[in-house]
PDB file of N, CA and C in Angstrom:
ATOM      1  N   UNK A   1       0.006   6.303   4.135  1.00  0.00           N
ATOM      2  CA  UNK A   1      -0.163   5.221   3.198  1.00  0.00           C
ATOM      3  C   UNK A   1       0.853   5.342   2.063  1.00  0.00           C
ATOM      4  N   UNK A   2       1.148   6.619   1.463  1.00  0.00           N
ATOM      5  CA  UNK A   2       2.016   6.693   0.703  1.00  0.00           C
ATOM      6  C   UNK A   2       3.223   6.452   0.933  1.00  0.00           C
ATOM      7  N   UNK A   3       3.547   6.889   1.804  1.00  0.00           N
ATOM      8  CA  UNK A   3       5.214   6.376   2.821  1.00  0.00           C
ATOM      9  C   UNK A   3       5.241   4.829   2.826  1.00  0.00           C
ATOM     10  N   UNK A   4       4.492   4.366   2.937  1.00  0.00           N
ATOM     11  CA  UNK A   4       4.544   3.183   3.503  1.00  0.00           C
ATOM     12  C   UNK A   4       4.223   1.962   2.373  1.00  0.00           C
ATOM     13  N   UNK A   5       3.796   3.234   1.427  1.00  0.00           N
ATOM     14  CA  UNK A   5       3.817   1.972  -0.102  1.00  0.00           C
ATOM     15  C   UNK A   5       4.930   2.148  -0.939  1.00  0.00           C
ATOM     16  N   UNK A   6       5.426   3.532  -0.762  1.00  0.00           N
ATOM     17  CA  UNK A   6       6.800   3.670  -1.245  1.00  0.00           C
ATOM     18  C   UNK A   6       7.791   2.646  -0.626  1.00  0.00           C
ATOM     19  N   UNK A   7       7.721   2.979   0.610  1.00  0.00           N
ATOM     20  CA  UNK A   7       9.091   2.122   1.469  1.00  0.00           C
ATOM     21  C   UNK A   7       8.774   0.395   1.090  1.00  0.00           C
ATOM     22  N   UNK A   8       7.421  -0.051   0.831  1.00  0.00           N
ATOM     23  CA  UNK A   8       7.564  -1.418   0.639  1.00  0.00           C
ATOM     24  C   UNK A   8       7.974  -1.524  -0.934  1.00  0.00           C
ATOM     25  N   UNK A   9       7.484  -0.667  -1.715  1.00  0.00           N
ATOM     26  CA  UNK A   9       8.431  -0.730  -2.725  1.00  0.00           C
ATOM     27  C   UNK A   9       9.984  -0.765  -2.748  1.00  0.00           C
ATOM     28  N   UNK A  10      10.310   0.356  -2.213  1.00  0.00           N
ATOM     29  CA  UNK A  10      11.725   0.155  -2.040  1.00  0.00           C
ATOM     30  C   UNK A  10      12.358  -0.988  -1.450  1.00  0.00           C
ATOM     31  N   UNK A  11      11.911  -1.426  -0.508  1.00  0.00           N
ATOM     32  CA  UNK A  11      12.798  -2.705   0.511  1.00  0.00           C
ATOM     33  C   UNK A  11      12.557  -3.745  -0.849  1.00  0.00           C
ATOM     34  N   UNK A  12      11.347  -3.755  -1.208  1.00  0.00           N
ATOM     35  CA  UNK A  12      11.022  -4.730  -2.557  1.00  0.00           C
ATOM     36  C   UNK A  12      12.454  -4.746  -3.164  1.00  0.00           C
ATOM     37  N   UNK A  13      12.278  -3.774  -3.893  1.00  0.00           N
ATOM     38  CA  UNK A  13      13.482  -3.499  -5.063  1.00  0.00           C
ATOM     39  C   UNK A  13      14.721  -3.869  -4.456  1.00  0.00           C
ATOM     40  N   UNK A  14      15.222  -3.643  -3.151  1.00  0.00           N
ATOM     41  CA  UNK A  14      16.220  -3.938  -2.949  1.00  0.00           C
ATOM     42  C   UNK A  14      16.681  -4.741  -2.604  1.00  0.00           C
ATOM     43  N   UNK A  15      15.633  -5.836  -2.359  1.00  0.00           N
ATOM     44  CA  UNK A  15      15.470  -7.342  -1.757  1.00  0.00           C
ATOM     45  C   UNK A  15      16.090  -8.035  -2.576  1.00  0.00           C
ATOM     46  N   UNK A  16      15.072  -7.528  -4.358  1.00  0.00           N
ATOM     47  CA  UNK A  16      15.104  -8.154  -5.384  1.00  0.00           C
ATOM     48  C   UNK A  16      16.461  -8.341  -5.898  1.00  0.00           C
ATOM     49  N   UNK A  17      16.899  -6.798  -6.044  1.00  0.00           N
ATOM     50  CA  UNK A  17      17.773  -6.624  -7.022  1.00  0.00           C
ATOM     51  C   UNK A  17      19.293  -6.699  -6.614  1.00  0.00           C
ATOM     52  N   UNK A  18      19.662  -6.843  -5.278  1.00  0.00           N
ATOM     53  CA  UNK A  18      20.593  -7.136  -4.445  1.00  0.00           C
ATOM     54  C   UNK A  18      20.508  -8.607  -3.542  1.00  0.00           C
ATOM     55  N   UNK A  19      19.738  -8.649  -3.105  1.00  0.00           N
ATOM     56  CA  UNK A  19      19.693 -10.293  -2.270  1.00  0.00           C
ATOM     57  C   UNK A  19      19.082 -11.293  -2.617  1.00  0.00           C
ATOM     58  N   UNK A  20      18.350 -11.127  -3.967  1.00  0.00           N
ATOM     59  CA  UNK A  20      17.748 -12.184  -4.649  1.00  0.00           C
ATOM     60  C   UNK A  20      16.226 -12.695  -4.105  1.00  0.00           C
ATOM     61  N   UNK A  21      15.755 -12.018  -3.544  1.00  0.00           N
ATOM     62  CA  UNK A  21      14.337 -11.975  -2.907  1.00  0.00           C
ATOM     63  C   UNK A  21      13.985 -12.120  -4.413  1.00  0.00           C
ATOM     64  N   UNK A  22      12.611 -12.924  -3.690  1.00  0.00           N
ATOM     65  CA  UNK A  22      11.409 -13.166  -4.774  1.00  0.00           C
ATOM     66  C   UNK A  22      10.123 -12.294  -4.212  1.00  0.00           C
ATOM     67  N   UNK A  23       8.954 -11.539  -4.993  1.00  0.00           N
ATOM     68  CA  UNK A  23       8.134 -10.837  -4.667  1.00  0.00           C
ATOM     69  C   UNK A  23       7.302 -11.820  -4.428  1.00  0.00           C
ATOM     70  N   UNK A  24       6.526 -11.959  -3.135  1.00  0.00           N
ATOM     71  CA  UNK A  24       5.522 -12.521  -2.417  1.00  0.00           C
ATOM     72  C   UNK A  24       3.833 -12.709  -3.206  1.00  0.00           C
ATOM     73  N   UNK A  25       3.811 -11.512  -3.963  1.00  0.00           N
ATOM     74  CA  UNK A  25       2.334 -10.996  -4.186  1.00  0.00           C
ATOM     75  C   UNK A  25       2.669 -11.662  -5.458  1.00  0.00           C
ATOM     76  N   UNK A  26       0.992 -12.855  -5.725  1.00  0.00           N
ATOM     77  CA  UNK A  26       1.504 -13.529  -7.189  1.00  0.00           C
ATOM     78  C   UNK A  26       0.829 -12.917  -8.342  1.00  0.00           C
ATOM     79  N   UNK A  27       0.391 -11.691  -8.197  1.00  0.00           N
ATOM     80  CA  UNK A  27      -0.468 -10.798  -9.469  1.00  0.00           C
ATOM     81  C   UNK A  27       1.079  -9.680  -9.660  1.00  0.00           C
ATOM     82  N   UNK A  28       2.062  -9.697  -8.586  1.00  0.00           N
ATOM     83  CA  UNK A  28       3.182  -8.716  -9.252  1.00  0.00           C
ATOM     84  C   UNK A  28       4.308  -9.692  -9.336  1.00  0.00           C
ATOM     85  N   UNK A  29       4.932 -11.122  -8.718  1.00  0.00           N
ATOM     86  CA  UNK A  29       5.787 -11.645  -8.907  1.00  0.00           C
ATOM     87  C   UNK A  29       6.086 -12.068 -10.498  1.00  0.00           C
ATOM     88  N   UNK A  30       5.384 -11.888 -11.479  1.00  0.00           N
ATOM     89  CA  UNK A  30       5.889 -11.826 -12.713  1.00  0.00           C
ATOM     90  C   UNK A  30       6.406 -10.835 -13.189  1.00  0.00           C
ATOM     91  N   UNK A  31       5.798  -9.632 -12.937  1.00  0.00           N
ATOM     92  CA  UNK A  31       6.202  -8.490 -13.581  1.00  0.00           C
ATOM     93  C   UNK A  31       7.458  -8.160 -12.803  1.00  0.00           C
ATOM     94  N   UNK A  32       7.696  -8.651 -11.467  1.00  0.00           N
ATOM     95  CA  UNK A  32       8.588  -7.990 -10.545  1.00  0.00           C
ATOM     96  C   UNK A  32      10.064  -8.806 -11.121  1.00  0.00           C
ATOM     97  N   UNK A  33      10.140 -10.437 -11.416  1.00  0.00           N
ATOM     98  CA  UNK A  33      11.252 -10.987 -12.453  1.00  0.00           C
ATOM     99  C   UNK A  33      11.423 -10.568 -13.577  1.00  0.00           C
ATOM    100  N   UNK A  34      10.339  -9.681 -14.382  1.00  0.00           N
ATOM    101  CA  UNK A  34      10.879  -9.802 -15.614  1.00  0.00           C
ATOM    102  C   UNK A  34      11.187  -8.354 -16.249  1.00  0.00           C
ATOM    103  N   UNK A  35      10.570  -7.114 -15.068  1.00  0.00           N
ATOM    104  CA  UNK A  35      10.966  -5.872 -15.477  1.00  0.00           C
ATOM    105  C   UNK A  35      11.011  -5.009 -14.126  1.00  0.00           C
ATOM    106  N   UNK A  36      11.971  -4.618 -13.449  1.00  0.00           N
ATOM    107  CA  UNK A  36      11.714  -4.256 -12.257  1.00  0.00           C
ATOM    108  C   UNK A  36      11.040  -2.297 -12.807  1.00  0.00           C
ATOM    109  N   UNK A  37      11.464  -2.275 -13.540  1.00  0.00           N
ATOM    110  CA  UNK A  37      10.801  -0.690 -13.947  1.00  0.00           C
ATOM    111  C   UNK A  37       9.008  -0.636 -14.410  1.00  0.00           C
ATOM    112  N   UNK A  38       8.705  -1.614 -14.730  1.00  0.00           N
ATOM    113  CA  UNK A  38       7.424  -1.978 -14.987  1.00  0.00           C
ATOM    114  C   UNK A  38       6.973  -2.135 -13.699  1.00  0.00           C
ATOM    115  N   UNK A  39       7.481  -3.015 -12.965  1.00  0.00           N
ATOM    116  CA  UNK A  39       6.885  -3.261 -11.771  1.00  0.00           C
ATOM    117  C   UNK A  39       7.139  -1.811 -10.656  1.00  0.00           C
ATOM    118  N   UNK A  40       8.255  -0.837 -10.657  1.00  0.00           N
ATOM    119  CA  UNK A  40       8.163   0.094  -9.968  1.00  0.00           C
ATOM    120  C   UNK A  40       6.827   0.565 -10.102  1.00  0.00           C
ATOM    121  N   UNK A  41       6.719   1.197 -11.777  1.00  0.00           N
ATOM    122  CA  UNK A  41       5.553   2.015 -12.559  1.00  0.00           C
ATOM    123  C   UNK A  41       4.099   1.454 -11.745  1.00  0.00           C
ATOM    124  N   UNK A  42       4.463  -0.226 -11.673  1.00  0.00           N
ATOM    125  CA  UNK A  42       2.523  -0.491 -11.248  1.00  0.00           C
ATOM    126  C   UNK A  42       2.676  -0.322 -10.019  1.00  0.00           C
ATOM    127  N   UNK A  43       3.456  -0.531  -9.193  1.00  0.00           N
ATOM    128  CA  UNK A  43       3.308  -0.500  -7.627  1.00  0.00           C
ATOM    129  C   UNK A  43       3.301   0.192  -7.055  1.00  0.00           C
ATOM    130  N   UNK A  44       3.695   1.607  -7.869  1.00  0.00           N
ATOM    131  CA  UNK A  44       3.806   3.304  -6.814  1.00  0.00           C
ATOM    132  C   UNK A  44       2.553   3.683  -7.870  1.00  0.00           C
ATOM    133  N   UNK A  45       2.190   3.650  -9.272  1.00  0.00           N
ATOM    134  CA  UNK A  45       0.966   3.663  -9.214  1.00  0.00           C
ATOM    135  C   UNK A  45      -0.473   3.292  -8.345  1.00  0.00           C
ATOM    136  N   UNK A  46      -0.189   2.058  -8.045  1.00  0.00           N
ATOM    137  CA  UNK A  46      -1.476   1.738  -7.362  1.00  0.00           C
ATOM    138  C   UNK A  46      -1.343   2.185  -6.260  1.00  0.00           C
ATOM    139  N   UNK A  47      -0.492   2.405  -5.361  1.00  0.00           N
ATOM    140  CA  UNK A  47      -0.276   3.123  -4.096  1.00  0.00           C
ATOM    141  C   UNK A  47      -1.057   4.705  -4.125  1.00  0.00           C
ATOM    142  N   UNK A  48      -0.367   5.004  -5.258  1.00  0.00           N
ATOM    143  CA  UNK A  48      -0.466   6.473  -5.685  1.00  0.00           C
ATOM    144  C   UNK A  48      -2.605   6.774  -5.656  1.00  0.00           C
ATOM    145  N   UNK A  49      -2.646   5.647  -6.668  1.00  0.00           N
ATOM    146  CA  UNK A  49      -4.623   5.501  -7.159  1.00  0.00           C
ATOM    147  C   UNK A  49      -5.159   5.445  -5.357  1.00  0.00           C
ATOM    148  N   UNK A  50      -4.806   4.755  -4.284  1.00  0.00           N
ATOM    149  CA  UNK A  50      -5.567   3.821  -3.528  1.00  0.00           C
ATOM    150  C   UNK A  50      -5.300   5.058  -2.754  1.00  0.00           C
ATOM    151  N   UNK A  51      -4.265   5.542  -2.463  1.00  0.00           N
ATOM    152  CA  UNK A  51      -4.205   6.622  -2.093  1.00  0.00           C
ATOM    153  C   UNK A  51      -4.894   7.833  -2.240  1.00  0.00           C
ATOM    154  N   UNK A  52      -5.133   8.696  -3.272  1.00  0.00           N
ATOM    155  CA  UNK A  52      -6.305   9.059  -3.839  1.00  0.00           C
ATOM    156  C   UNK A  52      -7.398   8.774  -3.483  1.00  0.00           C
ATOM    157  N   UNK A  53      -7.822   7.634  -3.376  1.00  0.00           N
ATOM    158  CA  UNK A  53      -9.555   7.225  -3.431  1.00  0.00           C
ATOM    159  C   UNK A  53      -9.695   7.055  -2.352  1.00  0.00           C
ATOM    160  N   UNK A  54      -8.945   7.200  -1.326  1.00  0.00           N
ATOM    161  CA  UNK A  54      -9.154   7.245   0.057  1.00  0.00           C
ATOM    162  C   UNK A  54      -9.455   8.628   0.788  1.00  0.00           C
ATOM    163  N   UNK A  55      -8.651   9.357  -0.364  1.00  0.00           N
ATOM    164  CA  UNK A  55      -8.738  10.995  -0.001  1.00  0.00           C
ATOM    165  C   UNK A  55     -10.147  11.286  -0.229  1.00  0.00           C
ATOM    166  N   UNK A  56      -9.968  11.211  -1.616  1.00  0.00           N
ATOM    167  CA  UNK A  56     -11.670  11.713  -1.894  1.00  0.00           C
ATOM    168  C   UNK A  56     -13.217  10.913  -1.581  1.00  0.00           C
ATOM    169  N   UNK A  57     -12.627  10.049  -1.430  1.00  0.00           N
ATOM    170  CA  UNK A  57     -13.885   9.571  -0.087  1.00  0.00           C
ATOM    171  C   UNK A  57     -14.281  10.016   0.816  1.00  0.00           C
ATOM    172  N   UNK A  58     -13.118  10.777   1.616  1.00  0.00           N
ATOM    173  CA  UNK A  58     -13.279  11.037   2.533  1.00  0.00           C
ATOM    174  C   UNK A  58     -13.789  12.339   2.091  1.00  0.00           C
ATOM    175  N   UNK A  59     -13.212  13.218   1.700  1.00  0.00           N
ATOM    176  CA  UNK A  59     -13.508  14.199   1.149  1.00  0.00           C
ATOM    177  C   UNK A  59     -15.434  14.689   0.738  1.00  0.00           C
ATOM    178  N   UNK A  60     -15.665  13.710  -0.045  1.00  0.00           N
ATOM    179  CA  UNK A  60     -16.996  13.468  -0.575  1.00  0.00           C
ATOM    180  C   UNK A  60     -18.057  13.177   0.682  1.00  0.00           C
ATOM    181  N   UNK A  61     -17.781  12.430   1.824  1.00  0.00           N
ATOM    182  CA  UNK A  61     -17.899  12.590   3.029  1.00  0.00           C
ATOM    183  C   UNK A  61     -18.064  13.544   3.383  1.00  0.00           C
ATOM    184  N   UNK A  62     -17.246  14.169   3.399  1.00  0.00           N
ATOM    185  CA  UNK A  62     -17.618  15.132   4.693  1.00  0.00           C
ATOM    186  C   UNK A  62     -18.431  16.818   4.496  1.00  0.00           C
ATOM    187  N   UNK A  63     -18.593  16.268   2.525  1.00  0.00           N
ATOM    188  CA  UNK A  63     -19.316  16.950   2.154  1.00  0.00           C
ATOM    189  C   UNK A  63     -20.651  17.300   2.143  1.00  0.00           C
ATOM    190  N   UNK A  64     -20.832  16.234   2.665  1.00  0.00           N
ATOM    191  CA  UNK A  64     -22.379  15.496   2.862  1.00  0.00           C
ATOM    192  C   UNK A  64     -23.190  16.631   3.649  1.00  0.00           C
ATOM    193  N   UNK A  65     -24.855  16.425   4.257  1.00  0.00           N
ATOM    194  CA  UNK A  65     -25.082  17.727   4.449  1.00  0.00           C
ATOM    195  C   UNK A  65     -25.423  17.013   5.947  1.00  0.00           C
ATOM    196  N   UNK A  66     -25.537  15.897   6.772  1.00  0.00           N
ATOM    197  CA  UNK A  66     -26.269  15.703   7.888  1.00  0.00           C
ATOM    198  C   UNK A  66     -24.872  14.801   8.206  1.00  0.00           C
ATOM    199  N   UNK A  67     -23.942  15.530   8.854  1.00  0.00           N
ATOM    200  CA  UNK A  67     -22.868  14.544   9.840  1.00  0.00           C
ATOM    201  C   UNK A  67     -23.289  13.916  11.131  1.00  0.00           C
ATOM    202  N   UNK A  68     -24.490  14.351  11.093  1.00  0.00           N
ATOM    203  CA  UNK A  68     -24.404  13.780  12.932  1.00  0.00           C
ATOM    204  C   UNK A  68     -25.374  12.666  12.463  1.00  0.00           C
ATOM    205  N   UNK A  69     -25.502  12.052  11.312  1.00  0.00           N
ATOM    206  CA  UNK A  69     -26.662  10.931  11.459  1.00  0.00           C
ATOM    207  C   UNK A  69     -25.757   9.745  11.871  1.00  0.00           C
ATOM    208  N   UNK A  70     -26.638   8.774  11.873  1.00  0.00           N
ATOM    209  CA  UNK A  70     -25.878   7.137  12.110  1.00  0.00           C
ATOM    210  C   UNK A  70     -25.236   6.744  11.050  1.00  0.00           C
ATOM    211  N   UNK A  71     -25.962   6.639   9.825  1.00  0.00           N
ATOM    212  CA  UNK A  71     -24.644   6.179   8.706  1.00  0.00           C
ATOM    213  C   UNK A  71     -23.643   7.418   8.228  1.00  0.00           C
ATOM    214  N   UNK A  72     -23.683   8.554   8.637  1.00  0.00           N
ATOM    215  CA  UNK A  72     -22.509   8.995   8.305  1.00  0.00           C
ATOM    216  C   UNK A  72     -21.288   8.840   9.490  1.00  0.00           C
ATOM    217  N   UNK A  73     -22.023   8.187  10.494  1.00  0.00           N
ATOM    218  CA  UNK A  73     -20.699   7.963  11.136  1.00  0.00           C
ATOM    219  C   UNK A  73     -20.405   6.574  10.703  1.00  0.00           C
ATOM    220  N   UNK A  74     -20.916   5.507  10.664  1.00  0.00           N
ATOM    221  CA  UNK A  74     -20.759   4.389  10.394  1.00  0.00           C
ATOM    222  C   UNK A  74     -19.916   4.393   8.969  1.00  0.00           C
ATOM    223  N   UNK A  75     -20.174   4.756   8.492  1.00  0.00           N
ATOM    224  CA  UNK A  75     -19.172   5.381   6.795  1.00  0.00           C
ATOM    225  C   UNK A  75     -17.909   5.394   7.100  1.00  0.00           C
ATOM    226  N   UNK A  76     -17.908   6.606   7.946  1.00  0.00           N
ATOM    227  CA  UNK A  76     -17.101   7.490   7.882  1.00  0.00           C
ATOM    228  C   UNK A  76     -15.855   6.784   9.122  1.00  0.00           C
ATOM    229  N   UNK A  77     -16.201   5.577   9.686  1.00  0.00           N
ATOM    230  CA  UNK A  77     -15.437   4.949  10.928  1.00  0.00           C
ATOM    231  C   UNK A  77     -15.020   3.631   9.934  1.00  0.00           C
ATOM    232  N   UNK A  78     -15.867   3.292   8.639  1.00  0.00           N
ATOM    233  CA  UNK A  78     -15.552   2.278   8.190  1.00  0.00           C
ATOM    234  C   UNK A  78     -14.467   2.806   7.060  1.00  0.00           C
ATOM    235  N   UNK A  79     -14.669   3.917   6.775  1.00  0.00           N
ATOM    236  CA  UNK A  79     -13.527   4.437   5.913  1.00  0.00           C
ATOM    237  C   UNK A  79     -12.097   4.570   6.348  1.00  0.00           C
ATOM    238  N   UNK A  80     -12.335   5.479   7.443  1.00  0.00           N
ATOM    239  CA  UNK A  80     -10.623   5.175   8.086  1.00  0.00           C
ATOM    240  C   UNK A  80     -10.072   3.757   8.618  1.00  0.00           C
ATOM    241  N   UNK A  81     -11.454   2.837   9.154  1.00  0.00           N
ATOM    242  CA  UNK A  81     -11.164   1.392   9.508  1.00  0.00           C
ATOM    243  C   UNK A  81     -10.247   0.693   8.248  1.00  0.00           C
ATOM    244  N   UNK A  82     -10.804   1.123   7.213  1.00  0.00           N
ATOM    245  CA  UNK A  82     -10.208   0.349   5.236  1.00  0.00           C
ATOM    246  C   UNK A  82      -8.762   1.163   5.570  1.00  0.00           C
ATOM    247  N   UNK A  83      -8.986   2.366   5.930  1.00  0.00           N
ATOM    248  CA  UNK A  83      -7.178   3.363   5.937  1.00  0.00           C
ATOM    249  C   UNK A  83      -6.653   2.614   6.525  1.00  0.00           C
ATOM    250  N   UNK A  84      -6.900   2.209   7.824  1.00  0.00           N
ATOM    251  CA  UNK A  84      -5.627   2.113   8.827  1.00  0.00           C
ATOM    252  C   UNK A  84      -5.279   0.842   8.652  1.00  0.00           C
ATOM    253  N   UNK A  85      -6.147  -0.532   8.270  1.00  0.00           N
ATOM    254  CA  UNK A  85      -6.131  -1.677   7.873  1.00  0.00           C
ATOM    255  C   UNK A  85      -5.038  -1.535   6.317  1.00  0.00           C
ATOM    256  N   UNK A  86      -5.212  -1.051   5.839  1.00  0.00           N
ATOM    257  CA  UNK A  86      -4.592  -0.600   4.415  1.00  0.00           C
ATOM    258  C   UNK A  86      -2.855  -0.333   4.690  1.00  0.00           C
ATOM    259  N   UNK A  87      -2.915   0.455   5.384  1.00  0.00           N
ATOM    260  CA  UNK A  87      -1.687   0.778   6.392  1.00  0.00           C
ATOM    261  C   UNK A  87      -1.085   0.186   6.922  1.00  0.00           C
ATOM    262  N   UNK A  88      -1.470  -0.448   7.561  1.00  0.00           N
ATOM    263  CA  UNK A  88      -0.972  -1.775   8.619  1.00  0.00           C
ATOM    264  C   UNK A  88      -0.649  -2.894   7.847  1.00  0.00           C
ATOM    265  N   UNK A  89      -1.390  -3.058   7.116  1.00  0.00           N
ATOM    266  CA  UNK A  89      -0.702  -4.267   5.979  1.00  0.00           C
ATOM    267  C   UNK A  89       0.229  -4.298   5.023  1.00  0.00           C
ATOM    268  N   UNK A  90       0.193  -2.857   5.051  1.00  0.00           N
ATOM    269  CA  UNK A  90       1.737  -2.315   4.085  1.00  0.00           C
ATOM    270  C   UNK A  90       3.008  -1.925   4.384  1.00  0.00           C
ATOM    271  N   UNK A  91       2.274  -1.232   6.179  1.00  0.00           N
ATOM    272  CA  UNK A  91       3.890  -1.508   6.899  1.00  0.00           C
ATOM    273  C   UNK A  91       4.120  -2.882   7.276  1.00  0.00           C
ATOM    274  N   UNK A  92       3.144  -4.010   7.758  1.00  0.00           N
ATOM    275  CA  UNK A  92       3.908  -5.305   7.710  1.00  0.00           C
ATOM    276  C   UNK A  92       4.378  -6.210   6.204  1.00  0.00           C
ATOM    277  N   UNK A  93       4.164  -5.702   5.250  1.00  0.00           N
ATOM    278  CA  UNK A  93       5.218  -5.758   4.208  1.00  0.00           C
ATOM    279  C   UNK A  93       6.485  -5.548   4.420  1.00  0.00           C
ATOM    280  N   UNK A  94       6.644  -4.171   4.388  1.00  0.00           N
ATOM    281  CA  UNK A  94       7.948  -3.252   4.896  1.00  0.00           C
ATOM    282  C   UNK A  94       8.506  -3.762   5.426  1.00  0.00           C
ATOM    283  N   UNK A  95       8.275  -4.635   6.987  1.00  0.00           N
ATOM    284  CA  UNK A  95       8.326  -5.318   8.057  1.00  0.00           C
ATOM    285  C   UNK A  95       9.124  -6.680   7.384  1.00  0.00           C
ATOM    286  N   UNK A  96       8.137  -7.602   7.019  1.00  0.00           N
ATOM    287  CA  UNK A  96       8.652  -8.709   6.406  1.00  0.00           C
ATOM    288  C   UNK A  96       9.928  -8.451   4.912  1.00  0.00           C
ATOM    289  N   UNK A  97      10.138  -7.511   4.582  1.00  0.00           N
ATOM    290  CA  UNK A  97      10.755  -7.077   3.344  1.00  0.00           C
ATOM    291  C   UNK A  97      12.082  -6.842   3.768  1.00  0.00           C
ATOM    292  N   UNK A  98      12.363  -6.519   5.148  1.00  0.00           N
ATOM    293  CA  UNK A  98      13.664  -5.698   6.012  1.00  0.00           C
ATOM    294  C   UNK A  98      13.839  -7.200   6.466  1.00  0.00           C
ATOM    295  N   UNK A  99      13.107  -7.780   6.901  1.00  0.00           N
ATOM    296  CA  UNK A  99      13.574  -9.367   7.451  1.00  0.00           C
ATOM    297  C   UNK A  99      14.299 -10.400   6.901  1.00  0.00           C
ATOM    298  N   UNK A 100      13.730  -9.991   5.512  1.00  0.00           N
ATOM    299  CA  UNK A 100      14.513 -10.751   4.365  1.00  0.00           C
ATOM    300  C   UNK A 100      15.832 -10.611   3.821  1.00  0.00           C
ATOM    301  N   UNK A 101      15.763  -9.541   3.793  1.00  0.00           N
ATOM    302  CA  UNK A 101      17.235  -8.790   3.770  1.00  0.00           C
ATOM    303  C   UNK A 101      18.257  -8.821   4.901  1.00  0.00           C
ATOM    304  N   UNK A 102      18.011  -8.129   5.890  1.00  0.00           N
ATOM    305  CA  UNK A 102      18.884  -8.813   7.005  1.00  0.00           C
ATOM    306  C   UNK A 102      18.857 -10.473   7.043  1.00  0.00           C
ATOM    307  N   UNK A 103      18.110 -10.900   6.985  1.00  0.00           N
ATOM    308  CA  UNK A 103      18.482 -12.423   6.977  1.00  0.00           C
ATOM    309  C   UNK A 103      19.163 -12.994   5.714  1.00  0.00           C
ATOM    310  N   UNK A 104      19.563 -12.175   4.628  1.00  0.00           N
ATOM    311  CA  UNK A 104      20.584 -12.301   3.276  1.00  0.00           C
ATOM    312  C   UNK A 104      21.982 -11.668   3.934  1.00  0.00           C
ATOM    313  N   UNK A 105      21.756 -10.703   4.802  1.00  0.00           N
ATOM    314  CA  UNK A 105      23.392 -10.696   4.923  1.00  0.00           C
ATOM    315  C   UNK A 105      24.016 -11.571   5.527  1.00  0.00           C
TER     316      UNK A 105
END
């Protein structure tokens, strides 16, 4: 997840700041025109937070004292289900972010 929020950051930035890409997401396309260092700061932050709270979820999980019940699997399948969904939507960022760019040269 972290790789993959970094790298959409990056293709971001370089979309922006070289091919004139506009940022897609309309809670960062302001901050992303008007300070790209502000917008680095929030976007590898929140990567950084979501990242985190995925850890220690899991973590807190598996701390638990009865793994073999039904809702700790159900939890615990819906937790990595939020990961990999989380993931997948950030490498098809990445995805769409490289598209844009090759299609500027």
């Amino acid at each position: 997840m972290i790789l993959s929020g970094t790298m959409d950051w990056l293709t971001t930035i370089v979309g922006i700041g070289f091919f004139g890409a506009l940022e897609s997401n309309p809670f960062m396309a302001g901050l992303a025109s008007t300070s790209l260092i502000s917008f680095t700061v929030v976007k590898l932050s929140a990567t950084l937070l979501v990242a985190f709270m995925f850890y220690k979820a899991d973590k807190a999980l598996l701390e638990t004292m009865n793994k073999k019940s039904r809702s700790f699997s159900l939890t615990r399948l819906t937790l990595k289900g939020a990961y990999v969904i989380s993931t997948a939507l950030l490498t098809a960022a990445v995805l769409n972010n490289i598209i844009v760019v090759v299609r500027a040269l």
